[in-house]
PDB file of N, CA and C in Angstrom:
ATOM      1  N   UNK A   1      34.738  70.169  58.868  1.00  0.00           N
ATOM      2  CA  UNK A   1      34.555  68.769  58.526  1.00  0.00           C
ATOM      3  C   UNK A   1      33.284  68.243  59.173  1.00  0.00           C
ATOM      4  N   UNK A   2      32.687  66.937  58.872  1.00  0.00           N
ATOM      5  CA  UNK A   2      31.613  66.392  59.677  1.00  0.00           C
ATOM      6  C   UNK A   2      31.959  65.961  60.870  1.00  0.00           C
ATOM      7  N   UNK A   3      31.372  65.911  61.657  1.00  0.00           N
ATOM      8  CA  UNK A   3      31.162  65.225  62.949  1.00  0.00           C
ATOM      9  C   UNK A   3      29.966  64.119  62.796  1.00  0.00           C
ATOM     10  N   UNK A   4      31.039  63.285  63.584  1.00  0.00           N
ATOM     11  CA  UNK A   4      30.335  61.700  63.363  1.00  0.00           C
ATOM     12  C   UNK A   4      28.978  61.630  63.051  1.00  0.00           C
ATOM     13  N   UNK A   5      28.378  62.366  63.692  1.00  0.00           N
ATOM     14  CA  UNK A   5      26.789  61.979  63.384  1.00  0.00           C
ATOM     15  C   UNK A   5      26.305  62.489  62.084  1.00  0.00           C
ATOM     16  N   UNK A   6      27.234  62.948  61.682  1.00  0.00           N
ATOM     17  CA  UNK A   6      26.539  63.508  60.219  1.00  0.00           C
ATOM     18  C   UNK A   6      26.908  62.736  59.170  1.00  0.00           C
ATOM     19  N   UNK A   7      26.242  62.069  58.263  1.00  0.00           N
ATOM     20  CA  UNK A   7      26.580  61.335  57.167  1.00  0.00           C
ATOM     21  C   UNK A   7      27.275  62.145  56.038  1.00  0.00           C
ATOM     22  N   UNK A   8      28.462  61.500  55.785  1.00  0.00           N
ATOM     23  CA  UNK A   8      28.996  62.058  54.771  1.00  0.00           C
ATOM     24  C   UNK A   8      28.161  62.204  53.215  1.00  0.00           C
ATOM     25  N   UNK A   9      28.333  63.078  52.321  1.00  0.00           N
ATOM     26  CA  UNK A   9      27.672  63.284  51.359  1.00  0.00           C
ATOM     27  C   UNK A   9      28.712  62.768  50.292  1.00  0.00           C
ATOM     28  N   UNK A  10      27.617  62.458  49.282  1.00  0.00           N
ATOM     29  CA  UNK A  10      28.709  61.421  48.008  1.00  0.00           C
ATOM     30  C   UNK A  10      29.938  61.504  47.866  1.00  0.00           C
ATOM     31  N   UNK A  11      30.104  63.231  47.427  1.00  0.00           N
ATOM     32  CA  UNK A  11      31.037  63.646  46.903  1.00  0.00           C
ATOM     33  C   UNK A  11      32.377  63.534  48.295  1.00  0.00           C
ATOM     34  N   UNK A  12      31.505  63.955  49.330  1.00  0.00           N
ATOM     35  CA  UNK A  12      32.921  63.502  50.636  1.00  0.00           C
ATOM     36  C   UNK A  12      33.002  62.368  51.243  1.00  0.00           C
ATOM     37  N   UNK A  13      32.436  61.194  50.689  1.00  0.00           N
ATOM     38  CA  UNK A  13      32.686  60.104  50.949  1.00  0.00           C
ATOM     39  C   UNK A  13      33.808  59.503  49.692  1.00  0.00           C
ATOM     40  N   UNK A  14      33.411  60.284  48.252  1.00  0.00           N
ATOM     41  CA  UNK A  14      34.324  59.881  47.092  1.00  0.00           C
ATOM     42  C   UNK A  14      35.588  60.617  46.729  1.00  0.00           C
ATOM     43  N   UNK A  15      35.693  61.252  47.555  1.00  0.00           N
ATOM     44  CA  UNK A  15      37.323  61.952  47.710  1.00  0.00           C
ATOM     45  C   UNK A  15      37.926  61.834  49.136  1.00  0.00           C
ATOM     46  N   UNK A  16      36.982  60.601  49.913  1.00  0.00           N
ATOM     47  CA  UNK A  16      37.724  60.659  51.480  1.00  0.00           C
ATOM     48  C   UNK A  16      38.215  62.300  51.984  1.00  0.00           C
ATOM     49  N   UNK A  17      37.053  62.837  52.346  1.00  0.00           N
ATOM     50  CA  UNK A  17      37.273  63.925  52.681  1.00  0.00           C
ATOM     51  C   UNK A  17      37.892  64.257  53.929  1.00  0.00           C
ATOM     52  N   UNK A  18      37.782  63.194  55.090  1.00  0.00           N
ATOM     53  CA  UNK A  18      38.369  63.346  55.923  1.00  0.00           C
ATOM     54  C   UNK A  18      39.943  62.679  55.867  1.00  0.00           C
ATOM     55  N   UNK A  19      40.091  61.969  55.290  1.00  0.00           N
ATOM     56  CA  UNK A  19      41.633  61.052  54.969  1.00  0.00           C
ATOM     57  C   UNK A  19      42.564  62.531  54.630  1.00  0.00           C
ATOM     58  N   UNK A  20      43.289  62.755  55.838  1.00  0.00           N
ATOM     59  CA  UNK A  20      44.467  64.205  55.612  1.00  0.00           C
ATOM     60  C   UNK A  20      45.190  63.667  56.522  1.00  0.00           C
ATOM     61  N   UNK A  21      46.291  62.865  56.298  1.00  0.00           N
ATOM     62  CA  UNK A  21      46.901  62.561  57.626  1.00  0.00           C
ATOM     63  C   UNK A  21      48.420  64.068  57.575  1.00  0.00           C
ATOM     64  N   UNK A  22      48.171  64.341  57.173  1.00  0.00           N
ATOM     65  CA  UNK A  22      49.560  65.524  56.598  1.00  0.00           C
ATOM     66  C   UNK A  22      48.944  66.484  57.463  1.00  0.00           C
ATOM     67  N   UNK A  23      47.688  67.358  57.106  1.00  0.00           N
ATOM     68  CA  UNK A  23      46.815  68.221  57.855  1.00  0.00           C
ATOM     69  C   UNK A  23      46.793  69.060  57.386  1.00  0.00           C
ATOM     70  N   UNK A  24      47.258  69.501  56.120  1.00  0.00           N
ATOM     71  CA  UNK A  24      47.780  70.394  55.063  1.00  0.00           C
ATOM     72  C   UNK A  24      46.274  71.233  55.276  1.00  0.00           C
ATOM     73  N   UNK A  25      45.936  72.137  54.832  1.00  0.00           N
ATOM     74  CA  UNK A  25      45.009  73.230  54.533  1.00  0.00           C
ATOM     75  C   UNK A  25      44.503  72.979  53.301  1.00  0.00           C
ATOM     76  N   UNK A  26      45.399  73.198  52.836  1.00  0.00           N
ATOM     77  CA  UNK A  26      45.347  72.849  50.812  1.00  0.00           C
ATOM     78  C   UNK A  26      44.707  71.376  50.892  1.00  0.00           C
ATOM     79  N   UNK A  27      44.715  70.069  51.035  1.00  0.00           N
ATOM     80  CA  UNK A  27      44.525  69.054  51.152  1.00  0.00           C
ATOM     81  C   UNK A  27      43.202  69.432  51.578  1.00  0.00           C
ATOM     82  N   UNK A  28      42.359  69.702  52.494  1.00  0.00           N
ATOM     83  CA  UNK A  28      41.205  70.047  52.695  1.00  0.00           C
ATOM     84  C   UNK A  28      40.506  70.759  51.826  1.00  0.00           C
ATOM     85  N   UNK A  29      41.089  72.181  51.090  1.00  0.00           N
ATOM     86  CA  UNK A  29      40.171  72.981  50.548  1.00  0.00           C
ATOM     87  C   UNK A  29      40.083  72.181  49.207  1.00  0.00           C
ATOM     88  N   UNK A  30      41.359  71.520  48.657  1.00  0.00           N
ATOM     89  CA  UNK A  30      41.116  70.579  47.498  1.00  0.00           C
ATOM     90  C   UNK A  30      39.779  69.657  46.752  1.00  0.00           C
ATOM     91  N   UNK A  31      39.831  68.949  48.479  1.00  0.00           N
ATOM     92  CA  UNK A  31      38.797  67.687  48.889  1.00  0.00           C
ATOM     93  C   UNK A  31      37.673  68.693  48.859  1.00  0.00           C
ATOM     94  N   UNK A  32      37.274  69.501  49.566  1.00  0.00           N
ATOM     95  CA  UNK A  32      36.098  70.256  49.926  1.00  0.00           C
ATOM     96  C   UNK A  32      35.853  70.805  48.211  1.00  0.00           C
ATOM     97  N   UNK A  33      35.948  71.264  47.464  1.00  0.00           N
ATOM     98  CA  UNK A  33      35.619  71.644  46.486  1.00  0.00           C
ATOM     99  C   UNK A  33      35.680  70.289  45.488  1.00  0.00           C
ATOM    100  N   UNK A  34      36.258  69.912  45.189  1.00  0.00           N
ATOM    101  CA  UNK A  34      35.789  68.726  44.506  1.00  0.00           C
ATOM    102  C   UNK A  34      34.437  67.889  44.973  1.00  0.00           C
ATOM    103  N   UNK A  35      34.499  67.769  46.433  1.00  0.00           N
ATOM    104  CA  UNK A  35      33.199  67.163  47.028  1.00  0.00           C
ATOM    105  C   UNK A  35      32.242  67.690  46.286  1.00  0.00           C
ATOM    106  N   UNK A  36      32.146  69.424  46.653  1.00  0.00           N
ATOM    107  CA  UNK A  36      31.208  70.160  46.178  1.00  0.00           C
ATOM    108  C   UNK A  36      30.730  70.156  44.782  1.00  0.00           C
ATOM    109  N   UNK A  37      31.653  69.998  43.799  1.00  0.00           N
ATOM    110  CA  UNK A  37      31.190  69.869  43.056  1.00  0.00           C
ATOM    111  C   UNK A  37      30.592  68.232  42.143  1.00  0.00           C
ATOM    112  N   UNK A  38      30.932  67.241  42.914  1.00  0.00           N
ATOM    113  CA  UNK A  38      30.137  65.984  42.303  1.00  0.00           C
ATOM    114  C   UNK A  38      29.066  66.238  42.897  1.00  0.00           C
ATOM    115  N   UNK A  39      28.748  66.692  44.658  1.00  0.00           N
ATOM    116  CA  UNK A  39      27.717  66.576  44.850  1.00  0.00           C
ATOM    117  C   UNK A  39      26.554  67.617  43.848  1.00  0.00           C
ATOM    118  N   UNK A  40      27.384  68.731  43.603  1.00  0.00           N
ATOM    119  CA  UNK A  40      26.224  69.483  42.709  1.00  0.00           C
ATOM    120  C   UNK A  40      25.727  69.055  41.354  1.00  0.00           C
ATOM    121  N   UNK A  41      26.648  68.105  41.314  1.00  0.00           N
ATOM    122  CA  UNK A  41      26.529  67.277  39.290  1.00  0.00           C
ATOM    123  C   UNK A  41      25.385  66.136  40.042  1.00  0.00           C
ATOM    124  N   UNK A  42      25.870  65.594  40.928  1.00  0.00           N
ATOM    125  CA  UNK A  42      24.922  64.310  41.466  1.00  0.00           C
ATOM    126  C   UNK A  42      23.702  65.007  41.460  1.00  0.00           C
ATOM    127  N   UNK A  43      23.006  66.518  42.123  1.00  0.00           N
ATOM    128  CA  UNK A  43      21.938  66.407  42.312  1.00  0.00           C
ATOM    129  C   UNK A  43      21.431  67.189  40.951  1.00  0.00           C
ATOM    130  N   UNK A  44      22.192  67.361  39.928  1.00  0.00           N
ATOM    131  CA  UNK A  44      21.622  67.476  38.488  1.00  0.00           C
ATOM    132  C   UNK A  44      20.994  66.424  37.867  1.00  0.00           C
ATOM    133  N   UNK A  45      21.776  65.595  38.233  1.00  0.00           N
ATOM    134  CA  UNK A  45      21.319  64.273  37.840  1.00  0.00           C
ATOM    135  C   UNK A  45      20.263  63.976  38.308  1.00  0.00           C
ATOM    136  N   UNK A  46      20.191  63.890  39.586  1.00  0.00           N
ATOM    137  CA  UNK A  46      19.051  63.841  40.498  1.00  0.00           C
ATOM    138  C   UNK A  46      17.584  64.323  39.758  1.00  0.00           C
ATOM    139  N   UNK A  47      17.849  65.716  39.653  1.00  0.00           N
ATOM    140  CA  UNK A  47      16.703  66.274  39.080  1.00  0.00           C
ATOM    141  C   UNK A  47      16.561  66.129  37.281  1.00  0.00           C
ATOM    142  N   UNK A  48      17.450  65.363  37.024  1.00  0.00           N
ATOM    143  CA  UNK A  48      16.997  65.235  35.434  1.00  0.00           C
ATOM    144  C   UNK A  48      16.075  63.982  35.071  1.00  0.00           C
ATOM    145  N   UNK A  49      16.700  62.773  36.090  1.00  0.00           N
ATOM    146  CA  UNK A  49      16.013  62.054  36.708  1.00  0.00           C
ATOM    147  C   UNK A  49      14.613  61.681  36.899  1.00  0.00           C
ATOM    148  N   UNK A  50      14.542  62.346  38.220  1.00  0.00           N
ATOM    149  CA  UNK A  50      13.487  62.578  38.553  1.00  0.00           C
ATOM    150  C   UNK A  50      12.068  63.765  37.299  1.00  0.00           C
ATOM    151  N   UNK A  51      12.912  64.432  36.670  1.00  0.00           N
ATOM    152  CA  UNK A  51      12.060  65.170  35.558  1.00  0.00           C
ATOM    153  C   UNK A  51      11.312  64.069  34.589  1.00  0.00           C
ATOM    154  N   UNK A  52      12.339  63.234  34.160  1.00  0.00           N
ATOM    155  CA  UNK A  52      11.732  62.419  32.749  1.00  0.00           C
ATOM    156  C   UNK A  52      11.244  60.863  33.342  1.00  0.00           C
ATOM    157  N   UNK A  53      11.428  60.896  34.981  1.00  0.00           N
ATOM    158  CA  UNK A  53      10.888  59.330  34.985  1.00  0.00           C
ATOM    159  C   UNK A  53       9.747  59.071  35.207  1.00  0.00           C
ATOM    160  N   UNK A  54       9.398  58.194  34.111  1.00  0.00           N
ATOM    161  CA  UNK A  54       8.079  57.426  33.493  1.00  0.00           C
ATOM    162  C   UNK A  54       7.114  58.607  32.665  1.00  0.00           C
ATOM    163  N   UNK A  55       8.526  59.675  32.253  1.00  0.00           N
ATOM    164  CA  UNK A  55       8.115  60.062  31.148  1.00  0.00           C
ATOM    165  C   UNK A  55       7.677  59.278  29.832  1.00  0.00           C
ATOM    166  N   UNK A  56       6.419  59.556  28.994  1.00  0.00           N
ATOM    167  CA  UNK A  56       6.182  58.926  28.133  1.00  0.00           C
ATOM    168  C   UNK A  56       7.433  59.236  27.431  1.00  0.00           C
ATOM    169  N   UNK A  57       7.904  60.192  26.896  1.00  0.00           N
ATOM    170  CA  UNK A  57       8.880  60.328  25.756  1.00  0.00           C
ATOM    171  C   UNK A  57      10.139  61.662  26.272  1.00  0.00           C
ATOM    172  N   UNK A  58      10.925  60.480  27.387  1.00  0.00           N
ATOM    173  CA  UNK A  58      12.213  61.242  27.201  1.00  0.00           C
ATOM    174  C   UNK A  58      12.956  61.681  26.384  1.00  0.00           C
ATOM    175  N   UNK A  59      13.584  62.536  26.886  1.00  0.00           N
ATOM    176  CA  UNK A  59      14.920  63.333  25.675  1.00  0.00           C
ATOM    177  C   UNK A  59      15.829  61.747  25.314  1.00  0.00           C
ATOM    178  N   UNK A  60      16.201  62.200  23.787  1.00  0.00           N
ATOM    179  CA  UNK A  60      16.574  60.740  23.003  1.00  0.00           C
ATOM    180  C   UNK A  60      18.131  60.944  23.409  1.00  0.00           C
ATOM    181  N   UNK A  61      18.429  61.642  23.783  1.00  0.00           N
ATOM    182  CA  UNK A  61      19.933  61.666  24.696  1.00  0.00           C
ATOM    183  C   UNK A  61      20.067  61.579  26.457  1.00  0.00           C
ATOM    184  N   UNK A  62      19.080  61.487  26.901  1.00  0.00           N
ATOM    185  CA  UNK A  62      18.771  61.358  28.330  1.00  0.00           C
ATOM    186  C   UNK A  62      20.024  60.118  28.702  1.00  0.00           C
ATOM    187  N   UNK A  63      19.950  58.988  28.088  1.00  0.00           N
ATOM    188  CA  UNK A  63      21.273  58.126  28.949  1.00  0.00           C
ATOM    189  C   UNK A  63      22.432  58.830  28.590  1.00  0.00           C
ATOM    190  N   UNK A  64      22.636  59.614  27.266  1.00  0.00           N
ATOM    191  CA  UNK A  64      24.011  60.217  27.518  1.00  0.00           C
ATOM    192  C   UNK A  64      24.461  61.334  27.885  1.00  0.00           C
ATOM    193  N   UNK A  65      23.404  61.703  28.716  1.00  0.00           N
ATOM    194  CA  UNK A  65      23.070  63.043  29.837  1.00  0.00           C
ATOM    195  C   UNK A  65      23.838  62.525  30.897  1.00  0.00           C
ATOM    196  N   UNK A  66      23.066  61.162  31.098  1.00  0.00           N
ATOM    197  CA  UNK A  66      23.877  60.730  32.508  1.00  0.00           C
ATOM    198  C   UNK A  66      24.791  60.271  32.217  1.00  0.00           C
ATOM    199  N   UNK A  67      25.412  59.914  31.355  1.00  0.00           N
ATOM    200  CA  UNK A  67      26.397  58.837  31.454  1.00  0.00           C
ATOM    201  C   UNK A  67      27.603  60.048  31.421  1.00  0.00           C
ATOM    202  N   UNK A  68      27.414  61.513  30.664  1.00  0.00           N
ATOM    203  CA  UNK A  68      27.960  62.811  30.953  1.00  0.00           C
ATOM    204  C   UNK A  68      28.402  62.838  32.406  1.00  0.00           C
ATOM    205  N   UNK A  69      27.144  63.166  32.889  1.00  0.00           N
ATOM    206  CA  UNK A  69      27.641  63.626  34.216  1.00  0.00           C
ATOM    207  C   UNK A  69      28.405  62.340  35.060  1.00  0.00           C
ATOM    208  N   UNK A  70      28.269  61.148  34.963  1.00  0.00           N
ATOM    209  CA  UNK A  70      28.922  60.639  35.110  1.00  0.00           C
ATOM    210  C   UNK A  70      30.518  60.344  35.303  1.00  0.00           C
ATOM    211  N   UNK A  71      30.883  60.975  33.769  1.00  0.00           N
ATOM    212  CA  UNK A  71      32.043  60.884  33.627  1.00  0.00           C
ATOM    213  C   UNK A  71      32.767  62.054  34.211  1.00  0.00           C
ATOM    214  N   UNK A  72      31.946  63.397  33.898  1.00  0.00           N
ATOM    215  CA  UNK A  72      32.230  64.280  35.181  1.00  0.00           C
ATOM    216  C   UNK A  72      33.017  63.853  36.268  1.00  0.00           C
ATOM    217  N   UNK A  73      31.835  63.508  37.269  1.00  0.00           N
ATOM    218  CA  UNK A  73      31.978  63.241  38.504  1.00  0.00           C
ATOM    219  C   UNK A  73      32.876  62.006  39.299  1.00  0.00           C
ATOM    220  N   UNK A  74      33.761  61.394  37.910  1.00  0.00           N
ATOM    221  CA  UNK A  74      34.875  60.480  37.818  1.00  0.00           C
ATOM    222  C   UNK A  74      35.717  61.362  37.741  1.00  0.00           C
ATOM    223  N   UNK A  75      35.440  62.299  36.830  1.00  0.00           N
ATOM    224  CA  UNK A  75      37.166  62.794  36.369  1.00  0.00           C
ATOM    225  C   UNK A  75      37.294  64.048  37.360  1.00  0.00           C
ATOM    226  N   UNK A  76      36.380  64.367  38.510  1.00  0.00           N
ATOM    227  CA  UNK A  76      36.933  65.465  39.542  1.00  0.00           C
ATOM    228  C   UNK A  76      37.032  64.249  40.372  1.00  0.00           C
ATOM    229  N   UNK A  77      36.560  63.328  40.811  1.00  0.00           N
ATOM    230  CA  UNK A  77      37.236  62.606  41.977  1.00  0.00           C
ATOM    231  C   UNK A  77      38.888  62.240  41.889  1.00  0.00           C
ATOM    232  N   UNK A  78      39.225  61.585  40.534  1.00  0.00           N
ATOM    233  CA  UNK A  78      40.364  61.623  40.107  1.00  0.00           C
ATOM    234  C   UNK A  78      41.305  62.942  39.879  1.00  0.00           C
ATOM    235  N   UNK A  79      41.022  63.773  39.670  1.00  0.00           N
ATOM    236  CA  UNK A  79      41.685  64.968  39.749  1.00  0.00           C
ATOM    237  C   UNK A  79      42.287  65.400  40.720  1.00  0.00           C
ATOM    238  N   UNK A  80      41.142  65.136  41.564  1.00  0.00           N
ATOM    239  CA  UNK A  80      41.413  65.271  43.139  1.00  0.00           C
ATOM    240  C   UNK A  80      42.028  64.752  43.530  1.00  0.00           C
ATOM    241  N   UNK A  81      42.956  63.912  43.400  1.00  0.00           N
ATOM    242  CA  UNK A  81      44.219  63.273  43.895  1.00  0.00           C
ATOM    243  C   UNK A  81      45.719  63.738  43.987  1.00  0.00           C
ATOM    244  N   UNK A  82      45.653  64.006  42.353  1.00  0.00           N
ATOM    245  CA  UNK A  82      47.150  65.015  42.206  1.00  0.00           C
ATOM    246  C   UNK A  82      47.646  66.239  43.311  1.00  0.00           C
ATOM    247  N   UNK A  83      46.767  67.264  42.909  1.00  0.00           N
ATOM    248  CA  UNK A  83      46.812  68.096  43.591  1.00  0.00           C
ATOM    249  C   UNK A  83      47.525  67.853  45.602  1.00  0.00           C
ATOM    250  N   UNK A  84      46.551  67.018  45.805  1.00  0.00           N
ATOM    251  CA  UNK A  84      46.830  66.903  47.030  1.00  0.00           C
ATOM    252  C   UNK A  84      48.161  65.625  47.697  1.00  0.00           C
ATOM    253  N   UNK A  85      48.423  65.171  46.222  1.00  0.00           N
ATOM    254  CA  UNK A  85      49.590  63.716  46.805  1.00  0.00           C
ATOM    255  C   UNK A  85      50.925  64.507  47.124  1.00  0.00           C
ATOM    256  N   UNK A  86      51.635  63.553  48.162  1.00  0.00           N
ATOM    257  CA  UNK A  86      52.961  64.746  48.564  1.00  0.00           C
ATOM    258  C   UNK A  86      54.206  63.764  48.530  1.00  0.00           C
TER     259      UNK A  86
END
């Protein structure tokens, strides 16, 4: 897990990665992989982003690129709940 001085990253700030009051194992590896993976959609985004901005002529689907990963990175935070409720 982090230690205080380390800022949590999106994805383990959006699944409360540290919130385990149970202490379960499973409850952690849950959180930890879901983290992992918004944060890896976030920095797709990141770089798709950063590719086309103040591109003269972005891709004509570029907002529904993001608005994709978006919905992604909703529906593993939410996912991430089941699994781990007791």
């Amino acid at each position: 897990m982090n230690n205080e001085s380390t800022p949590l990253t999106l994805g383990e700030s959006r699944v409360r990665k540290s919130f385990n009051p149970s202490g379960f194992k499973r409850v952690h590896k849950v959180k930890e992989g879901a983290a992992l993976l918004i944060d890896l959609l976030q920095a797709y985004k990141n770089d798709f982003v950063s590719t086309y901005y103040d591109s003269p002529a972005p891709p004509e689907n570029a907002g529904e690129v993001l608005r994709l990963i978006s919905l992604a990175q909703t529906a593993i935070e939410e996912g991430c709940i089941w699994p781990v409720k007791q």
